[in-house]
C-alpha atoms as a PDB file:
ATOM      1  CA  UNK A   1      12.767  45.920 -91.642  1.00  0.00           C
ATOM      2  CA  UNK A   2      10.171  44.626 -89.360  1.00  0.00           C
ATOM      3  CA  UNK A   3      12.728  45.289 -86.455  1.00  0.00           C
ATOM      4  CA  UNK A   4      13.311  48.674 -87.459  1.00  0.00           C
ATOM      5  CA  UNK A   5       9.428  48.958 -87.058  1.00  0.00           C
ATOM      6  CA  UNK A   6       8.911  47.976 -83.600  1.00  0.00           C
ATOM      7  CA  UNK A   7      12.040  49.730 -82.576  1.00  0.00           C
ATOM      8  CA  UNK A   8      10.147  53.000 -83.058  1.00  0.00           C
ATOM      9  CA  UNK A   9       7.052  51.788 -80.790  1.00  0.00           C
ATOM     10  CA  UNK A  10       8.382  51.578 -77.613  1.00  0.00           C
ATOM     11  CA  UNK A  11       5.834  52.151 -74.390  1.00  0.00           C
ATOM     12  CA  UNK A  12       5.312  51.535 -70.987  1.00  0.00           C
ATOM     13  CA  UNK A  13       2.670  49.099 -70.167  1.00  0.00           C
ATOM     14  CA  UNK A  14       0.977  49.953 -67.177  1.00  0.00           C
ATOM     15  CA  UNK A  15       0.379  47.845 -63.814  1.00  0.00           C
ATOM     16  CA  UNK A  16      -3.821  46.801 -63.906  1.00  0.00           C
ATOM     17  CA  UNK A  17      -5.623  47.752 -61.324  1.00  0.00           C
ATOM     18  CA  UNK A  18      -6.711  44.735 -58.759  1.00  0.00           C
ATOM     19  CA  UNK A  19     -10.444  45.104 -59.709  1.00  0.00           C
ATOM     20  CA  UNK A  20      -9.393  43.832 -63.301  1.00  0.00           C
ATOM     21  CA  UNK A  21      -7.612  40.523 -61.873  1.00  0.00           C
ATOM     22  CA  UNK A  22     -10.026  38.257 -63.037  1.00  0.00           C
ATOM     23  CA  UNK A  23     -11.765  39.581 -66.451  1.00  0.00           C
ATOM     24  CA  UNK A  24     -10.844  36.468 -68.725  1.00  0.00           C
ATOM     25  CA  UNK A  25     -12.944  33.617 -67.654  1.00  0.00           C
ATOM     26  CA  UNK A  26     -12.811  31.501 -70.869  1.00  0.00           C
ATOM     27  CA  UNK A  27      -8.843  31.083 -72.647  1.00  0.00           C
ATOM     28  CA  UNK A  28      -8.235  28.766 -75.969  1.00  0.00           C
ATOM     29  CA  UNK A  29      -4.820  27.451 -76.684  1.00  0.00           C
ATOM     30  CA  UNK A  30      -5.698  25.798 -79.798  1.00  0.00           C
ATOM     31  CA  UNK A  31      -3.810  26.928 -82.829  1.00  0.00           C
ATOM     32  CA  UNK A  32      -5.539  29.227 -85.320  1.00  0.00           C
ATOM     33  CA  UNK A  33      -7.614  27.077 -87.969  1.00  0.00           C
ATOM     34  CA  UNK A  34      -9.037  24.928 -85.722  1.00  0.00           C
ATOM     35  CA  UNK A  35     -12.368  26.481 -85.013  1.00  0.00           C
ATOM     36  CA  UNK A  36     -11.220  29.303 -83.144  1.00  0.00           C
ATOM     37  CA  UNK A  37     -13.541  31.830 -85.056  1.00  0.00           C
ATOM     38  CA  UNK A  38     -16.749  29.337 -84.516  1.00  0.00           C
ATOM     39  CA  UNK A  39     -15.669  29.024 -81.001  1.00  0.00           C
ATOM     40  CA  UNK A  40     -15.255  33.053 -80.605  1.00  0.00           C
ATOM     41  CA  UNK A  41     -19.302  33.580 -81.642  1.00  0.00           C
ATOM     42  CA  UNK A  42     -20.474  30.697 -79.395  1.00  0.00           C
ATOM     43  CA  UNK A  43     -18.681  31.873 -76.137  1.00  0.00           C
ATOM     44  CA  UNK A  44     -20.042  35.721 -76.588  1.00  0.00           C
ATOM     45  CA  UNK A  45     -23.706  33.944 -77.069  1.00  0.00           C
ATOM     46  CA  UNK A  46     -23.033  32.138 -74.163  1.00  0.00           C
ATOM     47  CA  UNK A  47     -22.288  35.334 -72.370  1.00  0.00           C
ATOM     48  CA  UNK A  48     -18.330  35.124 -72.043  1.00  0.00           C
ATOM     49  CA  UNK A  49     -17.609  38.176 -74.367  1.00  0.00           C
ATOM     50  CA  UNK A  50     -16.028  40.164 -75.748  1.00  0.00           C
ATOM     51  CA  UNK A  51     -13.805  37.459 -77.205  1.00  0.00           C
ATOM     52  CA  UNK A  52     -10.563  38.510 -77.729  1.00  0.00           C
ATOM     53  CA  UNK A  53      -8.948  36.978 -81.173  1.00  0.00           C
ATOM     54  CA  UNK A  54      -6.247  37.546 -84.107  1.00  0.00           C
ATOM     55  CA  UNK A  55      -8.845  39.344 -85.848  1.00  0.00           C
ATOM     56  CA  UNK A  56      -8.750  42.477 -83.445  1.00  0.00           C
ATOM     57  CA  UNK A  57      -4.628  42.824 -84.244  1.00  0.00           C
ATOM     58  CA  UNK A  58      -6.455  44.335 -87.750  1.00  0.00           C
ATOM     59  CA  UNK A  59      -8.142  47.552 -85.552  1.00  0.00           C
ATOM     60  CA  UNK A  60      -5.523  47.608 -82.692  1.00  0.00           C
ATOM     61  CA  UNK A  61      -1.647  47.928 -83.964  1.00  0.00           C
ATOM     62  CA  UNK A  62      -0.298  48.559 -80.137  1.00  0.00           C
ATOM     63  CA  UNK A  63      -1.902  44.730 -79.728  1.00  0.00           C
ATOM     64  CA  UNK A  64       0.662  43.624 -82.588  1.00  0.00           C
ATOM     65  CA  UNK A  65       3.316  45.465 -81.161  1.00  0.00           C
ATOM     66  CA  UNK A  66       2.764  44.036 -77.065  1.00  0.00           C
ATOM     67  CA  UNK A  67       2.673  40.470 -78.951  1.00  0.00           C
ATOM     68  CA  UNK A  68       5.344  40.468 -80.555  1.00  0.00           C
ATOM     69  CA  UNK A  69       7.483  42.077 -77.782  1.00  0.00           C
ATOM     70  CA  UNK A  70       6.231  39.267 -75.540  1.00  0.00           C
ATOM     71  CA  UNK A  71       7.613  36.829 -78.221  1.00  0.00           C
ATOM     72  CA  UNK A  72      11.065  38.573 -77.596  1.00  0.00           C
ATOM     73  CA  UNK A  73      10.800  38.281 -74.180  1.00  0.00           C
ATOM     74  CA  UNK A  74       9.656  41.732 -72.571  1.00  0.00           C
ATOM     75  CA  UNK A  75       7.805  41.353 -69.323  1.00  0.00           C
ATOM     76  CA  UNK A  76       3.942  41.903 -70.396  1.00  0.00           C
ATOM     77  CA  UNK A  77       1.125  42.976 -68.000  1.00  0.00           C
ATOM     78  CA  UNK A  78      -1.891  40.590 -69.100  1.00  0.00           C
ATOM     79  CA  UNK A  79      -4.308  42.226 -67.128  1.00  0.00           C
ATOM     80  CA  UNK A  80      -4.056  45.409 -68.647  1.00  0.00           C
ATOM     81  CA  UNK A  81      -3.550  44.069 -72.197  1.00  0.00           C
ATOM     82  CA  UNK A  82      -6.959  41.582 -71.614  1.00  0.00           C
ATOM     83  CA  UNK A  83      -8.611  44.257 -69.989  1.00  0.00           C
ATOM     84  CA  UNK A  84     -12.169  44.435 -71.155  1.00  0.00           C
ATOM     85  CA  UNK A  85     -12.051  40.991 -72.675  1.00  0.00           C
ATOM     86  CA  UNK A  86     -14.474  38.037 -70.751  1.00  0.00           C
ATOM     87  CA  UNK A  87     -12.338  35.429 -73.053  1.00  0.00           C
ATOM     88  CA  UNK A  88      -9.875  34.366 -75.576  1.00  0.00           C
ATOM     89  CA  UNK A  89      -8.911  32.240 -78.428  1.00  0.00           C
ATOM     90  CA  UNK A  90      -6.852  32.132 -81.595  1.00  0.00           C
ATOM     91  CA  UNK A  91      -3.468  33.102 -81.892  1.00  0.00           C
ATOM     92  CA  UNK A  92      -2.278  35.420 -80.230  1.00  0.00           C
ATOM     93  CA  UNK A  93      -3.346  34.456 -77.229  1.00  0.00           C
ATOM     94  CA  UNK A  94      -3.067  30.685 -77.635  1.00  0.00           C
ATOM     95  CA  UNK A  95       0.646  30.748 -77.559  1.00  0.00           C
ATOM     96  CA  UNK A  96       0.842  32.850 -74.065  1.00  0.00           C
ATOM     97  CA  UNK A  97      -1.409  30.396 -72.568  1.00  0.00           C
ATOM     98  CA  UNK A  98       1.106  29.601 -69.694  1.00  0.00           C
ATOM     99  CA  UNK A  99       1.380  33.261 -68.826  1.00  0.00           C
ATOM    100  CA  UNK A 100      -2.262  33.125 -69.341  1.00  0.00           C
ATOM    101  CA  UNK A 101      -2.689  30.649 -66.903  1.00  0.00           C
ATOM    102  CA  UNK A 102      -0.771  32.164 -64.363  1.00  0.00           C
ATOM    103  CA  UNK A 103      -2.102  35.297 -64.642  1.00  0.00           C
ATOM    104  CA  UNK A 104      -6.004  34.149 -64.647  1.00  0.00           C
ATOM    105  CA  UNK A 105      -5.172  30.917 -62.555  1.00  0.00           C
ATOM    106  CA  UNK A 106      -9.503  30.728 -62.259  1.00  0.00           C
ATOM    107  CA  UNK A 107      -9.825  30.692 -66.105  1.00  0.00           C
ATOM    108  CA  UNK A 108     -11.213  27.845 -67.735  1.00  0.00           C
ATOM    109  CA  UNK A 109      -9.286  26.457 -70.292  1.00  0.00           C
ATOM    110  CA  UNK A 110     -10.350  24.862 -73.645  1.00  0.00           C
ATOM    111  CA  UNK A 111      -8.179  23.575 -76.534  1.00  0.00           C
ATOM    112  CA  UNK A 112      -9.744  23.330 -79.947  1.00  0.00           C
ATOM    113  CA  UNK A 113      -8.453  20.592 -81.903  1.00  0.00           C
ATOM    114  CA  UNK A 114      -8.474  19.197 -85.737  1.00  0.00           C
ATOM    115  CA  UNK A 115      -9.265  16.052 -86.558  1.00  0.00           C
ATOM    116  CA  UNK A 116      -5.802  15.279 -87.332  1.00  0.00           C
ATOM    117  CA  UNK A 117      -2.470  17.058 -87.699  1.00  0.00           C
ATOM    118  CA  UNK A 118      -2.261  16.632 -91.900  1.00  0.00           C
ATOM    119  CA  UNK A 119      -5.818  17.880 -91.896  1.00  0.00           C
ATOM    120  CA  UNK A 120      -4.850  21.083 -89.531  1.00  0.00           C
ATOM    121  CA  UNK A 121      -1.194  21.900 -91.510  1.00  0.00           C
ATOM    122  CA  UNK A 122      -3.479  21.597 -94.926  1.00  0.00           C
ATOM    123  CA  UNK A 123      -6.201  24.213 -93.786  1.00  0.00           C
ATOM    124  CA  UNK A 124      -2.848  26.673 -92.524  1.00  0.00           C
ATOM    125  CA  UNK A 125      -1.182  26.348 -95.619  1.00  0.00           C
ATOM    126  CA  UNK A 126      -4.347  27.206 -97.594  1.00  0.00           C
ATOM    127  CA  UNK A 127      -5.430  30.355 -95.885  1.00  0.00           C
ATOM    128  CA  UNK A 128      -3.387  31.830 -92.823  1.00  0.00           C
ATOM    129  CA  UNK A 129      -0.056  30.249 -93.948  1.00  0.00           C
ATOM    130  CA  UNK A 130       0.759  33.096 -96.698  1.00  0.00           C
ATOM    131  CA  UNK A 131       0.395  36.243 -94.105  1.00  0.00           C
ATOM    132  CA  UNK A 132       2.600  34.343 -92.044  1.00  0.00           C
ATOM    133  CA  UNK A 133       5.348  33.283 -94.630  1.00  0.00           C
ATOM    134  CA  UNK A 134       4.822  34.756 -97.860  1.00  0.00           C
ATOM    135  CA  UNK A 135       7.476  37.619 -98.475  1.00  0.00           C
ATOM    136  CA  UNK A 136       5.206  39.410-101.239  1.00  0.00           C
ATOM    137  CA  UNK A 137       2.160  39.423 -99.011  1.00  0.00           C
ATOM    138  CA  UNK A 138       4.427  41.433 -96.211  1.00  0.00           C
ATOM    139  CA  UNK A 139       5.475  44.022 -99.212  1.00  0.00           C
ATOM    140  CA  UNK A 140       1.860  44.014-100.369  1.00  0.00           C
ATOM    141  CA  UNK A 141       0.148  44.916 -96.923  1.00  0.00           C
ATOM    142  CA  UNK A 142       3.705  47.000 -95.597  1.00  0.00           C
ATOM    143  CA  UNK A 143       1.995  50.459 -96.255  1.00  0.00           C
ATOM    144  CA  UNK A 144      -1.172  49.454 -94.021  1.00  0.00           C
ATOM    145  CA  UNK A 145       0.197  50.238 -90.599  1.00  0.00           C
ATOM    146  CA  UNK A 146      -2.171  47.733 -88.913  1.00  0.00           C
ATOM    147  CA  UNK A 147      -1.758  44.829 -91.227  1.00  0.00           C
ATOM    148  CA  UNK A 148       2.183  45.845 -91.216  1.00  0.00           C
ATOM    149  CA  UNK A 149       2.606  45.358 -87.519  1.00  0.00           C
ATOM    150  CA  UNK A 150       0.281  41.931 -87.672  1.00  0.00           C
ATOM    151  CA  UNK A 151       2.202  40.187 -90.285  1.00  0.00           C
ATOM    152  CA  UNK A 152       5.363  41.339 -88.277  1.00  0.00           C
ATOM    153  CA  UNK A 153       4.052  39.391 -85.463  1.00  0.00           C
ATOM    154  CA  UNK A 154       3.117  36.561 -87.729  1.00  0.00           C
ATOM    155  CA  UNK A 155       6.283  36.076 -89.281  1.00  0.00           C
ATOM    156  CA  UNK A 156       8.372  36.147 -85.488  1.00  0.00           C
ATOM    157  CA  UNK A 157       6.241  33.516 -84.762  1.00  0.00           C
ATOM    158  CA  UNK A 158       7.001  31.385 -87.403  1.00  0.00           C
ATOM    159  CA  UNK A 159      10.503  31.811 -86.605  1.00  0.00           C
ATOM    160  CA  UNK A 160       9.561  30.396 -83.226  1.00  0.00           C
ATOM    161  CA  UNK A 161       7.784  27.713 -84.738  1.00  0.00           C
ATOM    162  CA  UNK A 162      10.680  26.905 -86.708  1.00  0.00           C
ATOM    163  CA  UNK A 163      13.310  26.812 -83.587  1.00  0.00           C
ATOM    164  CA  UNK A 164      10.992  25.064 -81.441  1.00  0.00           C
ATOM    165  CA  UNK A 165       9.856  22.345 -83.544  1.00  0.00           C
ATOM    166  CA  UNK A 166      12.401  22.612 -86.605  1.00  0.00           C
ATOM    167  CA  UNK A 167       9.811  23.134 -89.334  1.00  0.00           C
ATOM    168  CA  UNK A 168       6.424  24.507 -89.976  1.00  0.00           C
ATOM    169  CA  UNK A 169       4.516  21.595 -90.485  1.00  0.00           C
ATOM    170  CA  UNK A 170       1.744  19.026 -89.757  1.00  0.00           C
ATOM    171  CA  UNK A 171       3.414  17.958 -86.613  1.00  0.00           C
ATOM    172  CA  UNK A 172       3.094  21.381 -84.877  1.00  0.00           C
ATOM    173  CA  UNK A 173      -0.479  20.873 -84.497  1.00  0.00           C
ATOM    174  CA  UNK A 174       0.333  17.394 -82.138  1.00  0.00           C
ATOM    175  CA  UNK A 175       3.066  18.706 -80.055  1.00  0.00           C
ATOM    176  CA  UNK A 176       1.585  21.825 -79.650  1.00  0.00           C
ATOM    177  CA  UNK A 177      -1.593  20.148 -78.578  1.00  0.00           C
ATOM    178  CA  UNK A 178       0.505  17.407 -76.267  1.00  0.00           C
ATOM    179  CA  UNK A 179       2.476  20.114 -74.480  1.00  0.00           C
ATOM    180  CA  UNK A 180      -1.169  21.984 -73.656  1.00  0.00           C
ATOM    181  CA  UNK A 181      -2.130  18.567 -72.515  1.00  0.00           C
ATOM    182  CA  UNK A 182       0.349  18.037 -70.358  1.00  0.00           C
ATOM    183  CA  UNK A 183       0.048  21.541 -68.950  1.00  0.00           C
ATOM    184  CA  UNK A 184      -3.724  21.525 -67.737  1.00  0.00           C
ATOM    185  CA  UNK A 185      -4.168  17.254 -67.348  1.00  0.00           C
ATOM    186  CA  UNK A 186      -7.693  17.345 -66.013  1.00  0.00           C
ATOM    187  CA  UNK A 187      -8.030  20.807 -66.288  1.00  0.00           C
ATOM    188  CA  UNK A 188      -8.915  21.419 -69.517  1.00  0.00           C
ATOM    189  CA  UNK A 189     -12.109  20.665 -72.300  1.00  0.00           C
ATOM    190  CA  UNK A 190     -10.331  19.049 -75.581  1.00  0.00           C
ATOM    191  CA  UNK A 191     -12.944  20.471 -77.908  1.00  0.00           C
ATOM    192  CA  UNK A 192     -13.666  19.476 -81.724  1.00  0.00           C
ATOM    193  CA  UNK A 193     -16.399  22.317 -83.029  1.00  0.00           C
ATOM    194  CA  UNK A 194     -18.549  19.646 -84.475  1.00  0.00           C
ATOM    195  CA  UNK A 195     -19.076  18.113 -81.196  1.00  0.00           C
ATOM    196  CA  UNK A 196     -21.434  21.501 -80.875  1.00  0.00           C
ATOM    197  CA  UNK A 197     -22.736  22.951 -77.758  1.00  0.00           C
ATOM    198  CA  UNK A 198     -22.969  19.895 -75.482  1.00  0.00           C
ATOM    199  CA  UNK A 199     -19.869  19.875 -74.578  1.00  0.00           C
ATOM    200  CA  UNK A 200     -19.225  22.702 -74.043  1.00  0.00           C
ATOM    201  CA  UNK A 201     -21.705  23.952 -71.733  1.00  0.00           C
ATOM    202  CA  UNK A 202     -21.570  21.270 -69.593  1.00  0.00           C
ATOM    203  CA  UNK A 203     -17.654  22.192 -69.366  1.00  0.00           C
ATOM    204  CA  UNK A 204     -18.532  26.072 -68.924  1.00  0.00           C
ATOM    205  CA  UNK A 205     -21.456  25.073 -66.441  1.00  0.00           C
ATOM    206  CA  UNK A 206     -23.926  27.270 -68.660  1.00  0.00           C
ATOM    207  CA  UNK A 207     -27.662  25.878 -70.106  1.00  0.00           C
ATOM    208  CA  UNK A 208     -27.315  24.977 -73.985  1.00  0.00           C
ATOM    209  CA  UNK A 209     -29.269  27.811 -76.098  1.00  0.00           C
ATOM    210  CA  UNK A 210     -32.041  26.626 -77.382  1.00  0.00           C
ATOM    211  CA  UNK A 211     -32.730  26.669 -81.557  1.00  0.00           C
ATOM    212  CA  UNK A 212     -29.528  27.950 -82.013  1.00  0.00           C
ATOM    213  CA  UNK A 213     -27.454  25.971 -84.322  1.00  0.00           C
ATOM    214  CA  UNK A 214     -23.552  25.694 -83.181  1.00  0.00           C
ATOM    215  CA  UNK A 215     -21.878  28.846 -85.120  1.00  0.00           C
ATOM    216  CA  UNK A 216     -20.038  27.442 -88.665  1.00  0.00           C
ATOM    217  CA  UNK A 217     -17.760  30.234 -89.578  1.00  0.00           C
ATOM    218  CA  UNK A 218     -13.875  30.879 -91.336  1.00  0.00           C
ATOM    219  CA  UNK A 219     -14.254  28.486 -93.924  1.00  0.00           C
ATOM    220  CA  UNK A 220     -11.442  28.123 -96.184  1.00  0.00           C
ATOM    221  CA  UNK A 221     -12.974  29.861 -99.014  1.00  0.00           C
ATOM    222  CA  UNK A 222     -13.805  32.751 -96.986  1.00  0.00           C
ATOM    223  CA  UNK A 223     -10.533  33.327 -95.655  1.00  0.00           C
ATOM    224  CA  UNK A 224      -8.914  32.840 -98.854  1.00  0.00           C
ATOM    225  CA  UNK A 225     -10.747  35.672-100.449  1.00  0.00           C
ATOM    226  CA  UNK A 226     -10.141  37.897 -97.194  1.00  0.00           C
ATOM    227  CA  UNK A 227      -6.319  37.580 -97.408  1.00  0.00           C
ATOM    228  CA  UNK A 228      -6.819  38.235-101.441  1.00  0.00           C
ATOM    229  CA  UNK A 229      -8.775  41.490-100.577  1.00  0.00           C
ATOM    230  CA  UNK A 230      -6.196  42.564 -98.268  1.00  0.00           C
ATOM    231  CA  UNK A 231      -3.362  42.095-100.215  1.00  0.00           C
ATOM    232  CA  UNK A 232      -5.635  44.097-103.224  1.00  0.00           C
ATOM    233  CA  UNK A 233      -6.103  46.902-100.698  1.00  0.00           C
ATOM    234  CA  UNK A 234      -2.181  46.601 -99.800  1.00  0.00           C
ATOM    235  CA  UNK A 235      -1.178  46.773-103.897  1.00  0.00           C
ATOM    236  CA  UNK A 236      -3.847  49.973-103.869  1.00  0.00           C
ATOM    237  CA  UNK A 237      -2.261  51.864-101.642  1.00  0.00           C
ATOM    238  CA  UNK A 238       1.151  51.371-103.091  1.00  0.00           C
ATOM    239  CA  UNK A 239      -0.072  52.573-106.291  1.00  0.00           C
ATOM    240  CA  UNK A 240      -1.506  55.699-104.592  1.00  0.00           C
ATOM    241  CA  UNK A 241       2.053  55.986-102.939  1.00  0.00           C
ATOM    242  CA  UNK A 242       4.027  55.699-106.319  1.00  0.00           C
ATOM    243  CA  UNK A 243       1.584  57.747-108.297  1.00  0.00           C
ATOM    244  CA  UNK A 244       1.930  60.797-105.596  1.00  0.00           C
ATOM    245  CA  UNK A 245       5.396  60.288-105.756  1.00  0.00           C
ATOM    246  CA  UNK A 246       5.689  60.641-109.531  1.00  0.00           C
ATOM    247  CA  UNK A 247       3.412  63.295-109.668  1.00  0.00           C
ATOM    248  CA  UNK A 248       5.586  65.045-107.097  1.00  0.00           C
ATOM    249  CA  UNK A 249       8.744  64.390-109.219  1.00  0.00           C
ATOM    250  CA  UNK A 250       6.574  66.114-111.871  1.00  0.00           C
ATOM    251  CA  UNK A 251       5.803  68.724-109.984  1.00  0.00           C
ATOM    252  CA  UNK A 252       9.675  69.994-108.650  1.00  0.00           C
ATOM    253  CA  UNK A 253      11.018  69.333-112.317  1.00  0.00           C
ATOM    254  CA  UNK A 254       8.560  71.451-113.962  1.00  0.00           C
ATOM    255  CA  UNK A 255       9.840  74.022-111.079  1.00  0.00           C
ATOM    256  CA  UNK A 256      13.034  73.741-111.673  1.00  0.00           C
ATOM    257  CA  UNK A 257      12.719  74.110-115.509  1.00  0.00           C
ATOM    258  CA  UNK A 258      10.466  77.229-115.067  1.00  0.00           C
ATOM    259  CA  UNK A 259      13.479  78.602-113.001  1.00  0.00           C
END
């Protein structure tokens, strides 16, 4: 089904032109639930937005689709798909942050992290993990173009996740984390959120605002209702869809009778 889908939305991504090398100045590759959203609101008030992040796959389906061609494989032009972003974090983006790298080598990196791996793989499971695994939520949402093409994404990578480290689990949060590591060495701000601005100003070289409180957003309650709300709007619009449907049935048998 969800190949089917993307099948039908092939395009040609254009070359970027060379005054757009250089847009993204500030790139996350820490995993989703790990302060990404916090981190997103405190790099646009620190003047490195727009801040690209999962949440804009919800208002830009061609997003989903690049994404999850790029998980397959196909050559993708960064510039042009970052274009008129100042940074990143979340997933997406977290997972391409090789590519990333190589195509913003002047970027500053910065990898969110959890306190520990049980404590990351706990928050997943309660809040992103069902758009990402949960069969009924992909029925649920499947009408929804946008939210069709962003749980397609989703689920490829958790078929990624499984080949690469065998399960979805607590440990994906460590190896993930070590192979980042490895990547940048001395390159790269390991940032907890509750550390606040400190350290990360003095990594982005920017003054710390002043009487601003560190942003404290995404909690797991709030995402929890989120996903239920969009699975409620999903279920909606397949009544809409069935009740159109029988009323159309109605309809040509009532014409056929009065024939």
């Amino acid at each position: 089904m969800a190949d089917n889908t993307l099948e039908n939305h092939q395009f040609q991504i254009r070359k970027s032109d060379s005054d757009n090398a250089e847009q993204l100045r500030v790139i996350g590759a820490g995993l989703g639930r790990t302060g990404t959203s916090s981190l997103k609101i405190a790099l646009e008030k620190l003047g490195f937005g727009p801040c690209h992040h999962m949440t804009e796959l919800f208002s830009k389906p061609r997003q989903s689709i690049i994404f999850t061609q790029a998980l397959d494989g196909r050559e993708t032009d960064w510039h042009e798909l970052m274009k008129g972003y100042g940074s990143a974090v979340d997933i997406p983006t977290a997972i391409f942050y090789k590519e990333l790298h190589q195509a913003f080598p002047k970027a500053k990196f910065i990898l969110t992290v959890r306190d520990s791996d049980e404590k990351w793989y706990e928050s997943f499971k309660n809040t992103i993990g069902p758009v990402c695994t949960d069969i009924f939520y992909f029925i649920a949402v499947y009408p929804i173009r946008n939210l069709r093409l962003q749980c397609i994404f989703t689920r490829k990578l958790i078929k990624k996740w499984i080949h690469d480290y065998g399960e979805v689990g607590p440990k994906i949060h460590g190896l993930h984390n070590a192979q980042v590591i490895k990547e940048f060495k001395k390159e790269l701000l390991i940032f907890n959120v509750k550390e606040g601005w400190e350290p990360l100003c003095q990594f982005l070289d920017v003054p710390i605002p002043k009487d601003i409180p560190f942003p404290n957003v995404n909690d797991a309650k709030h995402m929890t209702r989120r996903i239920f709300a969009i699975q409620a709007i999903g279920w909606t619009a397949w009544t809409l869809i069935i009740v159109v449907i029988a009323v159309g049935i109605k309809f040509i048998s009532g014409f056929v009778d009065f024939t």
